[in-house]
N, C-alpha and C. Protein backbone atom coordinates (compact mmCIF):
# COMPACT_ATOMS: atom_id res chain seq x y z
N UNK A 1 8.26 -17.18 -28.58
CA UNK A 1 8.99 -16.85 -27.37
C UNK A 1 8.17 -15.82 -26.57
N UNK A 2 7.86 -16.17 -25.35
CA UNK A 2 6.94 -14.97 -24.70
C UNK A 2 8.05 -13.91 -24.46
N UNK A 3 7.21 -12.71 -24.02
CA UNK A 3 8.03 -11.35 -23.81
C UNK A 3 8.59 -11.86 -22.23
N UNK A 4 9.79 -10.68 -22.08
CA UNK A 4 10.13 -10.67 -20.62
C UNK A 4 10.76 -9.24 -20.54
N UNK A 5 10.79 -9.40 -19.09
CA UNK A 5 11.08 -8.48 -18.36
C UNK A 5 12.06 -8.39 -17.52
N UNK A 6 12.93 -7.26 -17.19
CA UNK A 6 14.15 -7.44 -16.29
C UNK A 6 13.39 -7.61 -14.90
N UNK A 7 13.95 -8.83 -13.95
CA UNK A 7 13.67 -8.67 -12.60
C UNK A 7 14.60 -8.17 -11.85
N UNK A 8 13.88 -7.79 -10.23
CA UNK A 8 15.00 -7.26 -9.77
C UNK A 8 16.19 -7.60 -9.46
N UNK A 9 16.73 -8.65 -9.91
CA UNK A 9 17.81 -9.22 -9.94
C UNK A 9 18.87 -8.93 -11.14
N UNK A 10 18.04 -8.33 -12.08
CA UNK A 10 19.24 -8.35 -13.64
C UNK A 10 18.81 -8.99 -14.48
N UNK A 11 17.94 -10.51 -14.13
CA UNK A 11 17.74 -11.87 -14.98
C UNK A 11 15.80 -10.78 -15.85
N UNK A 12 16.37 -11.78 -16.91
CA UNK A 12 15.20 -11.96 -17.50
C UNK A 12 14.49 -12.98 -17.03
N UNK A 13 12.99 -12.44 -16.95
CA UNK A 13 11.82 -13.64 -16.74
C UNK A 13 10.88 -13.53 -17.50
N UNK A 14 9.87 -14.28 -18.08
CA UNK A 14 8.93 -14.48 -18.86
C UNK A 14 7.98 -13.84 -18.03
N UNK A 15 7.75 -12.40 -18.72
CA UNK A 15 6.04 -11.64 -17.96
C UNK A 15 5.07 -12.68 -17.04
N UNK A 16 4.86 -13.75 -18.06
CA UNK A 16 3.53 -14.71 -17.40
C UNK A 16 4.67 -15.26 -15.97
N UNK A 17 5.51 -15.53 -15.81
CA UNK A 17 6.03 -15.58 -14.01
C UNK A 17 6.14 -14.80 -13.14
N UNK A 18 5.70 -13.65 -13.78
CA UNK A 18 5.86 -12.40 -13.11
C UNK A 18 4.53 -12.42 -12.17
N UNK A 19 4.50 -12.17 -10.82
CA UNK A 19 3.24 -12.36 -10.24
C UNK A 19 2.78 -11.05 -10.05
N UNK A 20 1.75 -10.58 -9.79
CA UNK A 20 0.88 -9.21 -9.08
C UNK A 20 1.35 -8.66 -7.86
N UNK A 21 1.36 -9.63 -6.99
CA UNK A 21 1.90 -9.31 -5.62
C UNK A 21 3.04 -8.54 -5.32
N UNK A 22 2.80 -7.18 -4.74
CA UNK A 22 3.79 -6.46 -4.49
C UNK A 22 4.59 -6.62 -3.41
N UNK A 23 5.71 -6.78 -3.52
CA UNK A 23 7.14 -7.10 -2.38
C UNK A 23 6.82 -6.50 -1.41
N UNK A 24 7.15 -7.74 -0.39
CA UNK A 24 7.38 -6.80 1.10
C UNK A 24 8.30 -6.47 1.98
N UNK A 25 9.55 -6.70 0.83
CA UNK A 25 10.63 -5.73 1.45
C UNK A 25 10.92 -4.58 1.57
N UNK A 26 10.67 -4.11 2.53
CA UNK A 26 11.22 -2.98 3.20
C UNK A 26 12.31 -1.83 2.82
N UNK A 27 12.58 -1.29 1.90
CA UNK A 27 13.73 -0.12 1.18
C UNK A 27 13.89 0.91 2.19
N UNK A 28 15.05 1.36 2.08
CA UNK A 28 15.29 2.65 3.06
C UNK A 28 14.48 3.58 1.61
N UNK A 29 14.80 4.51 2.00
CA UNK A 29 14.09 6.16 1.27
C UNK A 29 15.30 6.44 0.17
N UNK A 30 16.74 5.57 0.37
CA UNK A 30 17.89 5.62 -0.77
C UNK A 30 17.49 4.43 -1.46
N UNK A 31 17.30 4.03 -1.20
CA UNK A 31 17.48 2.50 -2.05
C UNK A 31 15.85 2.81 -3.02
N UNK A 32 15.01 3.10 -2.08
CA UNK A 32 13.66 3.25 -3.00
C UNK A 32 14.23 3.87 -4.16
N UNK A 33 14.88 5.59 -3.96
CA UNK A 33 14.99 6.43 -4.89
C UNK A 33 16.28 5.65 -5.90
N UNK A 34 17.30 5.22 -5.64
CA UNK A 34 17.82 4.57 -6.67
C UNK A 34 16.75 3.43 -7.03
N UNK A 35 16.46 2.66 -6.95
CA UNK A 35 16.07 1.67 -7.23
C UNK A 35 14.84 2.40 -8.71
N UNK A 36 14.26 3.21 -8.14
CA UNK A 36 13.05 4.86 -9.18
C UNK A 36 14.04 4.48 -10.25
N UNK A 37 14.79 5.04 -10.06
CA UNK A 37 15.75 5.60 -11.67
C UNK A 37 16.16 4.54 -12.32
N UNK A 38 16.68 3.28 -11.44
CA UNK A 38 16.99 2.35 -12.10
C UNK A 38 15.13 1.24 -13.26
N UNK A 39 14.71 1.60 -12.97
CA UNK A 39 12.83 1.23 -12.84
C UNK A 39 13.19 -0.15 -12.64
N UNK A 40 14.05 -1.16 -11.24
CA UNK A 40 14.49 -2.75 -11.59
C UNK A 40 13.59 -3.41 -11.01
N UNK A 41 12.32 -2.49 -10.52
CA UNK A 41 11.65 -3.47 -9.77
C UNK A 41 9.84 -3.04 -10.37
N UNK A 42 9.02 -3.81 -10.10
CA UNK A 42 7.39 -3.40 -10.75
C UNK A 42 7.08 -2.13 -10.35
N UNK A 43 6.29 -1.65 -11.50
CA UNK A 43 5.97 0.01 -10.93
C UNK A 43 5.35 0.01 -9.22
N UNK A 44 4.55 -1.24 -9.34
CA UNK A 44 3.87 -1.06 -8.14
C UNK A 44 4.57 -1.35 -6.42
N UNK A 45 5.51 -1.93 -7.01
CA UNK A 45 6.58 -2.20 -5.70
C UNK A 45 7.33 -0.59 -5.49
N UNK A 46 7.89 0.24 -6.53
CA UNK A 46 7.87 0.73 -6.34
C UNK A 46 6.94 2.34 -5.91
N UNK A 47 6.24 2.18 -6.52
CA UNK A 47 4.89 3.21 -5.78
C UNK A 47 4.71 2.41 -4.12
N UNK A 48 4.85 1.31 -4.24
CA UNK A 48 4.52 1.28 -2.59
C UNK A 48 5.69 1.65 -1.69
N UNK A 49 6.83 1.66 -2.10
CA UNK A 49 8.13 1.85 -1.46
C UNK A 49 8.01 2.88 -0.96
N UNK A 50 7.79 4.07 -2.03
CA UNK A 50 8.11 5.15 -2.12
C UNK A 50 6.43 6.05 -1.00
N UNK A 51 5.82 5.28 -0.98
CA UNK A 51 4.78 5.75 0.24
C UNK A 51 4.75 5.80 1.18
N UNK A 52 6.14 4.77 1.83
CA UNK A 52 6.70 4.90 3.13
C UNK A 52 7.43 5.84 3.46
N UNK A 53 7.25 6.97 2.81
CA UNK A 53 8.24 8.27 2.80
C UNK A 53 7.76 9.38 2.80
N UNK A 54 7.83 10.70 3.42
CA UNK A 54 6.72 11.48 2.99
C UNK A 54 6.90 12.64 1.85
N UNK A 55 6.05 12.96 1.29
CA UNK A 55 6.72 13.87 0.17
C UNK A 55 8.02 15.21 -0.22
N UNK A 56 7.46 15.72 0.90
CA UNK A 56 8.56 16.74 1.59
C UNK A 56 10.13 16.02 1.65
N UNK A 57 11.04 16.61 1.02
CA UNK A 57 12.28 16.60 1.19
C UNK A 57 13.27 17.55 1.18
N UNK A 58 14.44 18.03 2.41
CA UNK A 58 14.97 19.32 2.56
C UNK A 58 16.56 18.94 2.57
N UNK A 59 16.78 17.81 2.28
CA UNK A 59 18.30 17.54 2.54
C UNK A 59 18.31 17.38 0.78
N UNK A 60 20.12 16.90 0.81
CA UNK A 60 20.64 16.77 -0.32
C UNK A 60 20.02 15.68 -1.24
N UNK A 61 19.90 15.79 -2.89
CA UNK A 61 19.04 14.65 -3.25
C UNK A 61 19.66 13.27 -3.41
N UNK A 62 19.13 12.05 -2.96
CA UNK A 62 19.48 10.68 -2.77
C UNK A 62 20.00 10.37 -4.27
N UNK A 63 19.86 10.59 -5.65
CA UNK A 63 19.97 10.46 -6.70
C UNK A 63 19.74 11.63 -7.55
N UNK A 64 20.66 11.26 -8.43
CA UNK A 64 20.20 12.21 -10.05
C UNK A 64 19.89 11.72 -11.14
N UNK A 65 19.04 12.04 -11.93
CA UNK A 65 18.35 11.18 -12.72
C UNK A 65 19.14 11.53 -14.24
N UNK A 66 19.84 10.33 -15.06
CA UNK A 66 20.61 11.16 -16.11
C UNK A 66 19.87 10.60 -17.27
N UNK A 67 20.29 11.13 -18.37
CA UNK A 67 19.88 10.46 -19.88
C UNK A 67 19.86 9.42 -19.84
N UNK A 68 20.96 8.55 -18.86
CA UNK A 68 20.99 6.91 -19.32
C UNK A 68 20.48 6.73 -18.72
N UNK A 69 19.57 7.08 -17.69
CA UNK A 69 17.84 6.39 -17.22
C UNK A 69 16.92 6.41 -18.00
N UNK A 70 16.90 7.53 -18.52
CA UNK A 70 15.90 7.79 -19.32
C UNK A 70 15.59 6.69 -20.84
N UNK A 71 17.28 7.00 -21.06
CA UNK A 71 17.09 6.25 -22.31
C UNK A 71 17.11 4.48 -22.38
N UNK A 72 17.01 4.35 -20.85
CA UNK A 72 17.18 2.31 -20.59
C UNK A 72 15.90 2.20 -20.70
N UNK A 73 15.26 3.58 -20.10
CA UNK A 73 13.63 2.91 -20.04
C UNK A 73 12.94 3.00 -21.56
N UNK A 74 13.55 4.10 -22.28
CA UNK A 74 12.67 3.88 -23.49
C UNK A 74 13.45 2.75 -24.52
N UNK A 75 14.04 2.35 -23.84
CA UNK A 75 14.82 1.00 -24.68
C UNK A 75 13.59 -0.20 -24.50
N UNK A 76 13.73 -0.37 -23.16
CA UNK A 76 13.28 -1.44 -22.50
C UNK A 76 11.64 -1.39 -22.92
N UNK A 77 11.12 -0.35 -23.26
CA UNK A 77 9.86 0.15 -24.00
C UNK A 77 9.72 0.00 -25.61
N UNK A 78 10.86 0.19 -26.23
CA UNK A 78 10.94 0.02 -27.50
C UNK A 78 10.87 -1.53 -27.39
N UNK A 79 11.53 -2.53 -26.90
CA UNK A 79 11.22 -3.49 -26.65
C UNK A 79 10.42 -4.53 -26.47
N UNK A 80 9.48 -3.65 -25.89
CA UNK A 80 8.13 -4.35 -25.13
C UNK A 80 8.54 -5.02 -24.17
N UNK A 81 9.36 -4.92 -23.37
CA UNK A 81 9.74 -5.03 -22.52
C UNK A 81 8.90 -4.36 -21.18
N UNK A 82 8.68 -3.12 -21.52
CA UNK A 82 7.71 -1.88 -20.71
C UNK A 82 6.56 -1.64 -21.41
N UNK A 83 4.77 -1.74 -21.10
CA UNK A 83 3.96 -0.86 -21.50
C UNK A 83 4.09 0.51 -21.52
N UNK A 84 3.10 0.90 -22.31
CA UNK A 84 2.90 2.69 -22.56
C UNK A 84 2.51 3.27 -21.03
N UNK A 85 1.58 2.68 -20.50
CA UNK A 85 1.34 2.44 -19.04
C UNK A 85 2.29 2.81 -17.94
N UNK A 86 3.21 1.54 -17.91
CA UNK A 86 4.47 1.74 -17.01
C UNK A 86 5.39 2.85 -17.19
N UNK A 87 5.29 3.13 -18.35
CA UNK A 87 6.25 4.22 -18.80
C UNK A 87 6.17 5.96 -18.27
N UNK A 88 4.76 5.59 -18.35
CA UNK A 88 4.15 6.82 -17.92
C UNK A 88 4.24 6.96 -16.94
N UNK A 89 4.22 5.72 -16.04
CA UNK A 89 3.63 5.76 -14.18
C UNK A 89 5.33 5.80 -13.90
N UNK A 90 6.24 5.34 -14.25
CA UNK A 90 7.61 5.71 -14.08
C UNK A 90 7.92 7.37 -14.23
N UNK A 91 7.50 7.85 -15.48
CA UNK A 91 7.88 9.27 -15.56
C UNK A 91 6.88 10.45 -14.42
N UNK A 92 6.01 10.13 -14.08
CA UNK A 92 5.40 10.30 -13.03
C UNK A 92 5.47 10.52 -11.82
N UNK A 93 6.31 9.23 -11.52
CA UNK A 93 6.69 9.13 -10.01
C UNK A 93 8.11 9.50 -10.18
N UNK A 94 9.00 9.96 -11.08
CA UNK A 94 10.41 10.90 -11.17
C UNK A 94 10.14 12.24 -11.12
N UNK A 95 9.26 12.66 -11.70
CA UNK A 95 8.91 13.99 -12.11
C UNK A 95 9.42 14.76 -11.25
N UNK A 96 8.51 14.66 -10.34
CA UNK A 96 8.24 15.50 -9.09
C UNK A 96 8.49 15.63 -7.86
N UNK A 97 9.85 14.59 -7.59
CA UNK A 97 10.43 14.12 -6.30
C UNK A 97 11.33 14.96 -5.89
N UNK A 98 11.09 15.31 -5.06
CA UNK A 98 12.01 16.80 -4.34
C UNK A 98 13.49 15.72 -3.74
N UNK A 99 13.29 14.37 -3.56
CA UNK A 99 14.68 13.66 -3.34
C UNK A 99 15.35 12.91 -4.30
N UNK A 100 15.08 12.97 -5.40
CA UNK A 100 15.46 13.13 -6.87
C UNK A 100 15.44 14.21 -7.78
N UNK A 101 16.83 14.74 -8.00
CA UNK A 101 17.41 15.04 -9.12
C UNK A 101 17.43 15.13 -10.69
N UNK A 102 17.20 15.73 -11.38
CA UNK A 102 17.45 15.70 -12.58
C UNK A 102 18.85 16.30 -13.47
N UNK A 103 19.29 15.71 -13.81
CA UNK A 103 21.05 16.35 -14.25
C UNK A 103 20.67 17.57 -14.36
N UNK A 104 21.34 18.62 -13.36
CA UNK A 104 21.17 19.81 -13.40
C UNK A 104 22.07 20.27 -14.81
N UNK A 105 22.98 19.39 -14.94
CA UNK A 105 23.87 19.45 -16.04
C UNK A 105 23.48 19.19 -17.79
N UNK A 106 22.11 18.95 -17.78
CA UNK A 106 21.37 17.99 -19.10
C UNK A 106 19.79 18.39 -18.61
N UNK A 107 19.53 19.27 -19.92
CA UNK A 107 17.99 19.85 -19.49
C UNK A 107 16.94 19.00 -20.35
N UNK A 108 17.86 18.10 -21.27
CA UNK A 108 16.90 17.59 -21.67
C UNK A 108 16.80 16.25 -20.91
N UNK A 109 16.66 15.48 -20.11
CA UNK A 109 16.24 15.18 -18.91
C UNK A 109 14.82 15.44 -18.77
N UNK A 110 15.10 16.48 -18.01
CA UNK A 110 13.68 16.83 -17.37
C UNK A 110 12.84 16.98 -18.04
N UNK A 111 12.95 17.53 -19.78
CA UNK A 111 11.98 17.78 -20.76
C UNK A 111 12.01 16.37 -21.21
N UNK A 112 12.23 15.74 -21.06
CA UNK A 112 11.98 13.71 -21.28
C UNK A 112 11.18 13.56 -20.30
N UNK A 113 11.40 13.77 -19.39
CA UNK A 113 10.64 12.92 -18.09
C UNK A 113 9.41 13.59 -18.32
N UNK A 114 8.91 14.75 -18.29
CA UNK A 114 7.81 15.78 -18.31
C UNK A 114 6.94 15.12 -19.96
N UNK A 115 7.58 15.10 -20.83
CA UNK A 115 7.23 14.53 -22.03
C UNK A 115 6.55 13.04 -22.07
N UNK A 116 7.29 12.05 -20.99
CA UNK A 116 6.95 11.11 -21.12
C UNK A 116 5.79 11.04 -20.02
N UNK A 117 5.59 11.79 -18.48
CA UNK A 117 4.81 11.64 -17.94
C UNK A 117 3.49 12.74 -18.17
N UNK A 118 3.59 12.74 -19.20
CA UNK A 118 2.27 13.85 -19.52
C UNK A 118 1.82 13.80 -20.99
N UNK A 119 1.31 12.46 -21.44
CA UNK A 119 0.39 12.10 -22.46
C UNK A 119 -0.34 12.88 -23.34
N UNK A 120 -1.29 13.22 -22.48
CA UNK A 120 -2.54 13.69 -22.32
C UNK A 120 -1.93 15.41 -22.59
N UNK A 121 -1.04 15.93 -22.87
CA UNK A 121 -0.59 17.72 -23.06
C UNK A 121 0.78 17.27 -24.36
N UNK A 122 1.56 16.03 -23.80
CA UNK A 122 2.54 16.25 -25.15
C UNK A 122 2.16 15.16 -26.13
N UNK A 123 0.92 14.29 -25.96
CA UNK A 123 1.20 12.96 -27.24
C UNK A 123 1.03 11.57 -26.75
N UNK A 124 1.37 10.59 -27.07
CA UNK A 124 1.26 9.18 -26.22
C UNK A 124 2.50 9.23 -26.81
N UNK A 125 2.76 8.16 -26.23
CA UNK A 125 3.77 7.50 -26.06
C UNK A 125 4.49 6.65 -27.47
N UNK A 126 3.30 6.45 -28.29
CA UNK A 126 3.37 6.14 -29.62
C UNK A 126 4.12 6.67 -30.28
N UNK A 127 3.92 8.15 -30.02
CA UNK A 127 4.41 9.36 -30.70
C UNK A 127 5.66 9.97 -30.40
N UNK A 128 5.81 10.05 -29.18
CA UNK A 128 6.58 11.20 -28.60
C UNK A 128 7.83 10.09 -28.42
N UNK A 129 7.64 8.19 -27.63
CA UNK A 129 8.97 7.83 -27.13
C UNK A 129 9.70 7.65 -27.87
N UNK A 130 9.80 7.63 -29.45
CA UNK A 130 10.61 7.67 -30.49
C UNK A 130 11.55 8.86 -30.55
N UNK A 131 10.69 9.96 -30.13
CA UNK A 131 11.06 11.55 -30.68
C UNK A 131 12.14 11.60 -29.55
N UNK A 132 11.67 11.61 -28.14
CA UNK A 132 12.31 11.80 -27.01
C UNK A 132 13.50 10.77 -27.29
N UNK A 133 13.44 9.01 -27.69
CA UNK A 133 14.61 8.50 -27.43
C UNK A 133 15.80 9.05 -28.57
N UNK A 134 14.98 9.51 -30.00
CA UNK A 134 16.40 10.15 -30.68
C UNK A 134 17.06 11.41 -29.89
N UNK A 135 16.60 12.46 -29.33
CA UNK A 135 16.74 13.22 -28.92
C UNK A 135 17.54 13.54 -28.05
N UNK A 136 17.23 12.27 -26.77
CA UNK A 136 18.28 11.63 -26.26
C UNK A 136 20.21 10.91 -26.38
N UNK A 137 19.55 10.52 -27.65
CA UNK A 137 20.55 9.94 -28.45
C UNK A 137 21.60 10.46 -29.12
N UNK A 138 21.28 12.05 -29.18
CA UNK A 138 22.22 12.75 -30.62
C UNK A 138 23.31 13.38 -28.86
């Protein structure tokens, strides 16, 4: 059975139908940032979304990012569903978004996201998305 992946629709598809070509639909600056947390669309659709926007943000944040983001993606990773790769370039592009949120309410959140987008200081991904998803979990 080949691997798959959630599309942005909900449905599973077989990776190999999955094409390269990044979408050229158009997201407002809400829909990009939900769409971030939800990860329902290719990293790279979303990195391009999110470039139509500029970094700076001074209003209220479009989303908050909770454990159950965190922990769909290291599901969907435990899975193989997600590379070590994507995982990273997801925690990456959450990190540091002044129009995303992290549960001000749940600190371990942000020490997930920081954990998972920083390899190279806490571990790969080998290591750490196990640690982070129990952690999550209790």
């Amino acid at each position: 059975m080949p691997r798959q992946r959630l599309s942005a629709r909900g449905c599973f598809r077989p990776i190999a139908d999955i094409g390269v070509a990044v979408s050229t639909v158009r997201m407002t600056r809400e829909e990009a940032v939900q769409s971030l947390m939800r990860f329902d669309q290719p990293i790279e659709t979303l990195r391009a979304s999110l470039r139509d926007f500029p970094f700076d943000w001074d209003d209220k944040p479009l989303g908050i990012l909770r454990r159950a983001h965190v922990v769909s993606v290291l599901r969907r990773w435990r899975l193989g569903e997600l590379s070590d790769r994507e995982v990273e370039d997801w925690a990456d592009l959450v990190e540091l978004r002044e129009d995303l949120e992290h549960d001000p309410d749940d600190e371990a959140v942000a020490t997930a996201v920081f954990v998972l987008a920083n390899p190279e200081l806490e571990g790969p991904l080998s290591e750490q998305g196990p640690i982070v998803l129990k952690s999550l979990m209790t």
